[in-house]
PDB file of N, CA and C in Angstrom:
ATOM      1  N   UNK A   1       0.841  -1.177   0.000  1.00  0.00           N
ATOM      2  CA  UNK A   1       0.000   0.000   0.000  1.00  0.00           C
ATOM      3  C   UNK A   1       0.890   1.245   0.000  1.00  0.00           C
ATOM      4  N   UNK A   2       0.190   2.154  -0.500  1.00  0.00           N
ATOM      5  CA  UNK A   2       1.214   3.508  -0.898  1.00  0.00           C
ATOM      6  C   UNK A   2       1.205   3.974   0.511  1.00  0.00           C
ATOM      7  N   UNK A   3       1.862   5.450   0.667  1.00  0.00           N
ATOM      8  CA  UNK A   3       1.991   6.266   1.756  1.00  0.00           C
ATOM      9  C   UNK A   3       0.665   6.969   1.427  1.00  0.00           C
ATOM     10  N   UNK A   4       0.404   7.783   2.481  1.00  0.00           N
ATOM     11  CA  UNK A   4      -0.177   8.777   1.570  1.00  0.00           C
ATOM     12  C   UNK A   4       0.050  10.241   1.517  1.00  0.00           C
ATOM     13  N   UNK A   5       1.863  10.352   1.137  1.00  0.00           N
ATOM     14  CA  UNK A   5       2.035  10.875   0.883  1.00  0.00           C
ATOM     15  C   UNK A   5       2.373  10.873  -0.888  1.00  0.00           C
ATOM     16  N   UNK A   6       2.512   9.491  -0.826  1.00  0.00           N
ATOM     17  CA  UNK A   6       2.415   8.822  -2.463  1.00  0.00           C
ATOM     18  C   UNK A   6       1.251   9.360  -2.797  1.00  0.00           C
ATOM     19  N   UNK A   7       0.629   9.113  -1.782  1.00  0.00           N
ATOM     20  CA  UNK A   7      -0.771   9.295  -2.929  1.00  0.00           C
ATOM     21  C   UNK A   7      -1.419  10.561  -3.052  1.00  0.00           C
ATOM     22  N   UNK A   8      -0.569  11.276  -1.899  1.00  0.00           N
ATOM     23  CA  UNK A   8      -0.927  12.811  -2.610  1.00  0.00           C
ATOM     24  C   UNK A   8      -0.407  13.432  -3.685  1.00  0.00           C
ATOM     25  N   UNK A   9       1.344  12.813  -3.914  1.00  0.00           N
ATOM     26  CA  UNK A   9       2.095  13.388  -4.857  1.00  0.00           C
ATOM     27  C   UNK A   9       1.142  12.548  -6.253  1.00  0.00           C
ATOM     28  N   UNK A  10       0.765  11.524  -6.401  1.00  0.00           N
ATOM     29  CA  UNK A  10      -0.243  10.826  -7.155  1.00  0.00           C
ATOM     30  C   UNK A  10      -1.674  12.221  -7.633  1.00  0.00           C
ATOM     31  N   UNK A  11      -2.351  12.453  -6.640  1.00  0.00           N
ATOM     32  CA  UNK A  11      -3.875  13.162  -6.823  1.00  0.00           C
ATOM     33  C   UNK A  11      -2.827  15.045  -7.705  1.00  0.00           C
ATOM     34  N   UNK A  12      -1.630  15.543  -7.243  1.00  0.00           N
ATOM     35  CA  UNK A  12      -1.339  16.665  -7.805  1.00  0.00           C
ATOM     36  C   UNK A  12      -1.084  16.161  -8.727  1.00  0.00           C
ATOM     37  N   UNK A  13      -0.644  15.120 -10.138  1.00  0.00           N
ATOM     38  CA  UNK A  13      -0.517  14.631 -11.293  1.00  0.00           C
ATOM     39  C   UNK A  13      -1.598  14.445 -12.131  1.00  0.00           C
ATOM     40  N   UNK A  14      -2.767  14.749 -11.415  1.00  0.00           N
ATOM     41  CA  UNK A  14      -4.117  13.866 -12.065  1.00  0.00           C
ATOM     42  C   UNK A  14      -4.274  15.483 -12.543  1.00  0.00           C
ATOM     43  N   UNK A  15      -4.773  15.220 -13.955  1.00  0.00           N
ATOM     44  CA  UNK A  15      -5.431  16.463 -14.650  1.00  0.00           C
ATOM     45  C   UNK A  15      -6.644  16.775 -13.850  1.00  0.00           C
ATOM     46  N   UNK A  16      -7.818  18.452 -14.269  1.00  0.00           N
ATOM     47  CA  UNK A  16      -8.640  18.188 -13.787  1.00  0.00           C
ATOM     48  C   UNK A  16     -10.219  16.785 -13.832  1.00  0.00           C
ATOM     49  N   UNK A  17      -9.540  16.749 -15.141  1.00  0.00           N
ATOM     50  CA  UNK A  17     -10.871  15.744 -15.641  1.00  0.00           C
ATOM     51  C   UNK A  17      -9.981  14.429 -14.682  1.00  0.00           C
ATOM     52  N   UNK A  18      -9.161  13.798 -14.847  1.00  0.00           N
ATOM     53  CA  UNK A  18      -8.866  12.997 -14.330  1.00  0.00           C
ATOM     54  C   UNK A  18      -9.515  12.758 -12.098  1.00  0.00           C
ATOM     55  N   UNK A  19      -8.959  14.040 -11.792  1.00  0.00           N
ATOM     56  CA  UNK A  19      -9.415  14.352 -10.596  1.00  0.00           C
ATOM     57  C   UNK A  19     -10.698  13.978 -10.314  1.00  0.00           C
ATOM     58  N   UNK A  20     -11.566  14.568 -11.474  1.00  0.00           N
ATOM     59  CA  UNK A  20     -13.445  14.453 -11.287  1.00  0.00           C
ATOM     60  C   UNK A  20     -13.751  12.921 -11.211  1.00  0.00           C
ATOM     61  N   UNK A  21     -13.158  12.027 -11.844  1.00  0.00           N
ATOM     62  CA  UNK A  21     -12.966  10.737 -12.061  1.00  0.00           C
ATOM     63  C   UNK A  21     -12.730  10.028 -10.710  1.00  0.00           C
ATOM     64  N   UNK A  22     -11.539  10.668 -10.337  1.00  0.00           N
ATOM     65  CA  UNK A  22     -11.393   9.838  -9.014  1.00  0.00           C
ATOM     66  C   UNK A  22     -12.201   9.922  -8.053  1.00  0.00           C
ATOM     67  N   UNK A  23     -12.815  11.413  -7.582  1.00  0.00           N
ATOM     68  CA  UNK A  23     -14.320  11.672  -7.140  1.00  0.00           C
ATOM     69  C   UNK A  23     -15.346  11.022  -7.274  1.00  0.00           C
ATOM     70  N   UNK A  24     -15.496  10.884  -8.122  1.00  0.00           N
ATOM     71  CA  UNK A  24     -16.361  10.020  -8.878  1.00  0.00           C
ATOM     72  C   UNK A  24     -16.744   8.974  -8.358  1.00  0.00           C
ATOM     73  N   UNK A  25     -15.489   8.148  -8.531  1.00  0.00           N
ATOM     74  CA  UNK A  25     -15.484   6.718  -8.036  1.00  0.00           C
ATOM     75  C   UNK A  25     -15.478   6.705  -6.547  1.00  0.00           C
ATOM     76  N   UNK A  26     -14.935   7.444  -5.769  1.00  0.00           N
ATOM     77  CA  UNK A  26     -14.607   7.477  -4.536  1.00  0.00           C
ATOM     78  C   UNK A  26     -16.104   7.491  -3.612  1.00  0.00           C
ATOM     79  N   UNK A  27     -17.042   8.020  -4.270  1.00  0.00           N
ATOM     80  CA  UNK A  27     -18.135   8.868  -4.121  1.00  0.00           C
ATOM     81  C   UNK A  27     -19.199   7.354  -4.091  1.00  0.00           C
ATOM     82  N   UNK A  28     -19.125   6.845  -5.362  1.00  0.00           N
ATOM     83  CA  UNK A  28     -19.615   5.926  -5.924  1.00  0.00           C
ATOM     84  C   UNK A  28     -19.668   4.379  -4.807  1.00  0.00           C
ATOM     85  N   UNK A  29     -17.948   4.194  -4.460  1.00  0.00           N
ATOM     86  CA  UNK A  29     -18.135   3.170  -4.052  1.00  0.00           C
ATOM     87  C   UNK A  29     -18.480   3.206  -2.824  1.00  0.00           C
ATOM     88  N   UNK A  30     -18.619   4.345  -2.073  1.00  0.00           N
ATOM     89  CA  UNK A  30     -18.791   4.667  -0.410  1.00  0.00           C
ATOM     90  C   UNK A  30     -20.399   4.694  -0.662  1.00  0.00           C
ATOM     91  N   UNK A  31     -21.096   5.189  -1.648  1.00  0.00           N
ATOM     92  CA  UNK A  31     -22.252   5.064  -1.621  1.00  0.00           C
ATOM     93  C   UNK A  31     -23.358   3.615  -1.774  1.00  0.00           C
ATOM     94  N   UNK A  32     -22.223   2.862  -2.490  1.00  0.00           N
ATOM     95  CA  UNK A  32     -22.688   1.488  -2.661  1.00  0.00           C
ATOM     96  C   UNK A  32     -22.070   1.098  -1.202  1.00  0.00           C
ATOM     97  N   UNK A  33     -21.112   1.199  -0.807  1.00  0.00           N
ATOM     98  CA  UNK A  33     -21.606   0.582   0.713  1.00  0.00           C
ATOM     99  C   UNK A  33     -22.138   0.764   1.846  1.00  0.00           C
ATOM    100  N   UNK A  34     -22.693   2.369   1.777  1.00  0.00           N
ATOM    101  CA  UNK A  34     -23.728   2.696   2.660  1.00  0.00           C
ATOM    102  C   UNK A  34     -24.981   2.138   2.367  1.00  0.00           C
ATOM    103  N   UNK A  35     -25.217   1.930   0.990  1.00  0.00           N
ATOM    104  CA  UNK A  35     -26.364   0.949   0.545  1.00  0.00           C
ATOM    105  C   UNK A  35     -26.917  -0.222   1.066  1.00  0.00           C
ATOM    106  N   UNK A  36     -25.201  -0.652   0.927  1.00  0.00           N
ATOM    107  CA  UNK A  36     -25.194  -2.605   1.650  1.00  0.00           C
ATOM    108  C   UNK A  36     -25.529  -2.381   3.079  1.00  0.00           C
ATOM    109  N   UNK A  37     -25.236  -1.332   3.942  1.00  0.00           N
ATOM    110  CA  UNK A  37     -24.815  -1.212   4.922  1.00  0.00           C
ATOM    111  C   UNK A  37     -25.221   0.234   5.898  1.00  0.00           C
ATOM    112  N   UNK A  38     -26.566   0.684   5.856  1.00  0.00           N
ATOM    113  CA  UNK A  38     -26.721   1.685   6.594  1.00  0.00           C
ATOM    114  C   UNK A  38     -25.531   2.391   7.619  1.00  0.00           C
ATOM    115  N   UNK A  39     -25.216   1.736   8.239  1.00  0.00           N
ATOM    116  CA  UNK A  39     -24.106   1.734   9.601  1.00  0.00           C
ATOM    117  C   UNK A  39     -22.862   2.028   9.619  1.00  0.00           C
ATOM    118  N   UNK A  40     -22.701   1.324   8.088  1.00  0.00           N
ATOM    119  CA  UNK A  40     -21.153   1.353   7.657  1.00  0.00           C
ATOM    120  C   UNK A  40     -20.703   2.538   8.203  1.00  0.00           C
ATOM    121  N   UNK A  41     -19.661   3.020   9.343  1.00  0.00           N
ATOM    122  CA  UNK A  41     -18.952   3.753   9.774  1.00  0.00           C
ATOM    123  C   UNK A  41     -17.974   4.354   8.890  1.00  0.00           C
ATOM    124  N   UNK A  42     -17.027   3.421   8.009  1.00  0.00           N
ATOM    125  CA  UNK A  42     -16.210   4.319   7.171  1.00  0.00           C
ATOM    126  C   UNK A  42     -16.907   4.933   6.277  1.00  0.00           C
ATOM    127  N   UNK A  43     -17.926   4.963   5.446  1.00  0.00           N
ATOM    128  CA  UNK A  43     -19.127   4.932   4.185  1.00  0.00           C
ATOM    129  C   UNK A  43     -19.745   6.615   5.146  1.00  0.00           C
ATOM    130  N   UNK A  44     -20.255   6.379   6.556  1.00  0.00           N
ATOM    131  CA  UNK A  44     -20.708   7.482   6.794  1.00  0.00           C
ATOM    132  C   UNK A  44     -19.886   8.531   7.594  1.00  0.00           C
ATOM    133  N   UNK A  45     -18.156   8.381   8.058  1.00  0.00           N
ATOM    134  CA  UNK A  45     -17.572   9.110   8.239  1.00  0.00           C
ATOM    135  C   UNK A  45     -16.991   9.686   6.658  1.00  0.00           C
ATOM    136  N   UNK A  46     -16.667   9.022   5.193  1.00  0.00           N
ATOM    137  CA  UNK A  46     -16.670   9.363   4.400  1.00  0.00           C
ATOM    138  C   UNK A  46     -17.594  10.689   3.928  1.00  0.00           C
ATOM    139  N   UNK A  47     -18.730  10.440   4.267  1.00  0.00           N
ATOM    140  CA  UNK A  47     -19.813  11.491   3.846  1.00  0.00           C
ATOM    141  C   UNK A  47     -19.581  12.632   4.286  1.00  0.00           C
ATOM    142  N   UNK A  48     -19.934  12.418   6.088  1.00  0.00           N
ATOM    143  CA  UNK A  48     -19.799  13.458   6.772  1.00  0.00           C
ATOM    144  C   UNK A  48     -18.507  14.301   6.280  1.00  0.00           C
ATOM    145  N   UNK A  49     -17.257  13.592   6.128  1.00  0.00           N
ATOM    146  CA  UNK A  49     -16.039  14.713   5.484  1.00  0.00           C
ATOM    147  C   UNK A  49     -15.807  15.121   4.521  1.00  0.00           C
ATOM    148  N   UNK A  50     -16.695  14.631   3.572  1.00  0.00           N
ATOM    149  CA  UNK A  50     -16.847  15.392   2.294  1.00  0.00           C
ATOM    150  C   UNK A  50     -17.753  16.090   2.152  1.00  0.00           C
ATOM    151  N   UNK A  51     -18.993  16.351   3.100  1.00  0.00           N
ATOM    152  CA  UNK A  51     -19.796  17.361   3.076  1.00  0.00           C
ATOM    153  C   UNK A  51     -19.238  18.602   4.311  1.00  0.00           C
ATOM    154  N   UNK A  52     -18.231  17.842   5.249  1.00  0.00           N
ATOM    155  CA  UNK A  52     -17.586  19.159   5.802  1.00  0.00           C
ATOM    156  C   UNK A  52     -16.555  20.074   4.903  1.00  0.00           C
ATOM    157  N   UNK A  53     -15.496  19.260   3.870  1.00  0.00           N
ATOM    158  CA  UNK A  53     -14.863  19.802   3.208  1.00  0.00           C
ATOM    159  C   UNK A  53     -16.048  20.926   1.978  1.00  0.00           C
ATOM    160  N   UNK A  54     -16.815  20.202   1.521  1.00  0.00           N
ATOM    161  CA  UNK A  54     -17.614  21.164   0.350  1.00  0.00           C
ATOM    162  C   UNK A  54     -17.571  22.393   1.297  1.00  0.00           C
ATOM    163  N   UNK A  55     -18.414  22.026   2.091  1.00  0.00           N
ATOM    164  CA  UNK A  55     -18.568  23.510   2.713  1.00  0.00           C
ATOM    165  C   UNK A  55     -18.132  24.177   3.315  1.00  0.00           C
ATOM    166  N   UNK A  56     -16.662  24.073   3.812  1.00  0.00           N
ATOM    167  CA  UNK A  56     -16.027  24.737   4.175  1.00  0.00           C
ATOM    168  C   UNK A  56     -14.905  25.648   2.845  1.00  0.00           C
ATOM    169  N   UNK A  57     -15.191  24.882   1.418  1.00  0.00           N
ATOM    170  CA  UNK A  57     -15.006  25.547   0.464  1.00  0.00           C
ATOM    171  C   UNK A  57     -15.600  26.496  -0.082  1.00  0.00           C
ATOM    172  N   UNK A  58     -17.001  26.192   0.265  1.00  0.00           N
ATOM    173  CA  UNK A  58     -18.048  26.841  -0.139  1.00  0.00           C
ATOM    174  C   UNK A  58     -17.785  28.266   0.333  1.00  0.00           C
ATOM    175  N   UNK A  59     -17.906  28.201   1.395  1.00  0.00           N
ATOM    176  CA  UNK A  59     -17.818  29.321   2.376  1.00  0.00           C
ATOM    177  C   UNK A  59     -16.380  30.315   2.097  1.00  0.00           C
ATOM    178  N   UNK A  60     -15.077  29.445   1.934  1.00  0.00           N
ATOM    179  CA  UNK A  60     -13.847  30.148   1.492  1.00  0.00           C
ATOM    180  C   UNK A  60     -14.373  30.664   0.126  1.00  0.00           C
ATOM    181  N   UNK A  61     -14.740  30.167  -0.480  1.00  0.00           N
ATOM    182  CA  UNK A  61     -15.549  30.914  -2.314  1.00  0.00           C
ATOM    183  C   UNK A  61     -15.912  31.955  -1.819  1.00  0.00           C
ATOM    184  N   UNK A  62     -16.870  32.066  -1.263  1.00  0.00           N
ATOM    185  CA  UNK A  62     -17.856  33.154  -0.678  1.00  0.00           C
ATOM    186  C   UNK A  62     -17.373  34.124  -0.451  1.00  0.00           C
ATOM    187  N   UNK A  63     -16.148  33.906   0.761  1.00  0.00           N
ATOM    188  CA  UNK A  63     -15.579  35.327   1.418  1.00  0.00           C
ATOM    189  C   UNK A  63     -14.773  36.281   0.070  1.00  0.00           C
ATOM    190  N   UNK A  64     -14.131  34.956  -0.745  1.00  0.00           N
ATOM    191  CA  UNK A  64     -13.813  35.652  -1.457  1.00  0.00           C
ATOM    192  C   UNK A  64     -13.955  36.646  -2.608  1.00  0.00           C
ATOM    193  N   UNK A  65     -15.670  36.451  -2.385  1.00  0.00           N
ATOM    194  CA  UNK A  65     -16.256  37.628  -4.043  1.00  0.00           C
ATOM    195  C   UNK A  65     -16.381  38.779  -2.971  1.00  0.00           C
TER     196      UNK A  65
END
Protein backbone atom coordinates (compact mmCIF):
# COMPACT_ATOMS: atom_id res chain seq x y z
CA UNK A 1 0.00 0.00 0.00
CA UNK A 2 1.21 3.51 -0.90
CA UNK A 3 1.99 6.27 1.76
CA UNK A 4 -0.18 8.78 1.57
CA UNK A 5 2.03 10.88 0.88
CA UNK A 6 2.42 8.82 -2.46
CA UNK A 7 -0.77 9.29 -2.93
CA UNK A 8 -0.93 12.81 -2.61
CA UNK A 9 2.09 13.39 -4.86
CA UNK A 10 -0.24 10.83 -7.16
CA UNK A 11 -3.88 13.16 -6.82
CA UNK A 12 -1.34 16.66 -7.80
CA UNK A 13 -0.52 14.63 -11.29
CA UNK A 14 -4.12 13.87 -12.07
CA UNK A 15 -5.43 16.46 -14.65
CA UNK A 16 -8.64 18.19 -13.79
CA UNK A 17 -10.87 15.74 -15.64
CA UNK A 18 -8.87 13.00 -14.33
CA UNK A 19 -9.42 14.35 -10.60
CA UNK A 20 -13.45 14.45 -11.29
CA UNK A 21 -12.97 10.74 -12.06
CA UNK A 22 -11.39 9.84 -9.01
CA UNK A 23 -14.32 11.67 -7.14
CA UNK A 24 -16.36 10.02 -8.88
CA UNK A 25 -15.48 6.72 -8.04
CA UNK A 26 -14.61 7.48 -4.54
CA UNK A 27 -18.13 8.87 -4.12
CA UNK A 28 -19.61 5.93 -5.92
CA UNK A 29 -18.13 3.17 -4.05
CA UNK A 30 -18.79 4.67 -0.41
CA UNK A 31 -22.25 5.06 -1.62
CA UNK A 32 -22.69 1.49 -2.66
CA UNK A 33 -21.61 0.58 0.71
CA UNK A 34 -23.73 2.70 2.66
CA UNK A 35 -26.36 0.95 0.54
CA UNK A 36 -25.19 -2.60 1.65
CA UNK A 37 -24.82 -1.21 4.92
CA UNK A 38 -26.72 1.68 6.59
CA UNK A 39 -24.11 1.73 9.60
CA UNK A 40 -21.15 1.35 7.66
CA UNK A 41 -18.95 3.75 9.77
CA UNK A 42 -16.21 4.32 7.17
CA UNK A 43 -19.13 4.93 4.18
CA UNK A 44 -20.71 7.48 6.79
CA UNK A 45 -17.57 9.11 8.24
CA UNK A 46 -16.67 9.36 4.40
CA UNK A 47 -19.81 11.49 3.85
CA UNK A 48 -19.80 13.46 6.77
CA UNK A 49 -16.04 14.71 5.48
CA UNK A 50 -16.85 15.39 2.29
CA UNK A 51 -19.80 17.36 3.08
CA UNK A 52 -17.59 19.16 5.80
CA UNK A 53 -14.86 19.80 3.21
CA UNK A 54 -17.61 21.16 0.35
CA UNK A 55 -18.57 23.51 2.71
CA UNK A 56 -16.03 24.74 4.17
CA UNK A 57 -15.01 25.55 0.46
CA UNK A 58 -18.05 26.84 -0.14
CA UNK A 59 -17.82 29.32 2.38
CA UNK A 60 -13.85 30.15 1.49
CA UNK A 61 -15.55 30.91 -2.31
CA UNK A 62 -17.86 33.15 -0.68
CA UNK A 63 -15.58 35.33 1.42
CA UNK A 64 -13.81 35.65 -1.46
CA UNK A 65 -16.26 37.63 -4.04
Amino acid sequence: MKTADDIWEDIGSLSEDEMFHVMTKLFDMYDTDLKRDPSNNEALNFFKNLDNVISQTSQCNSNRR
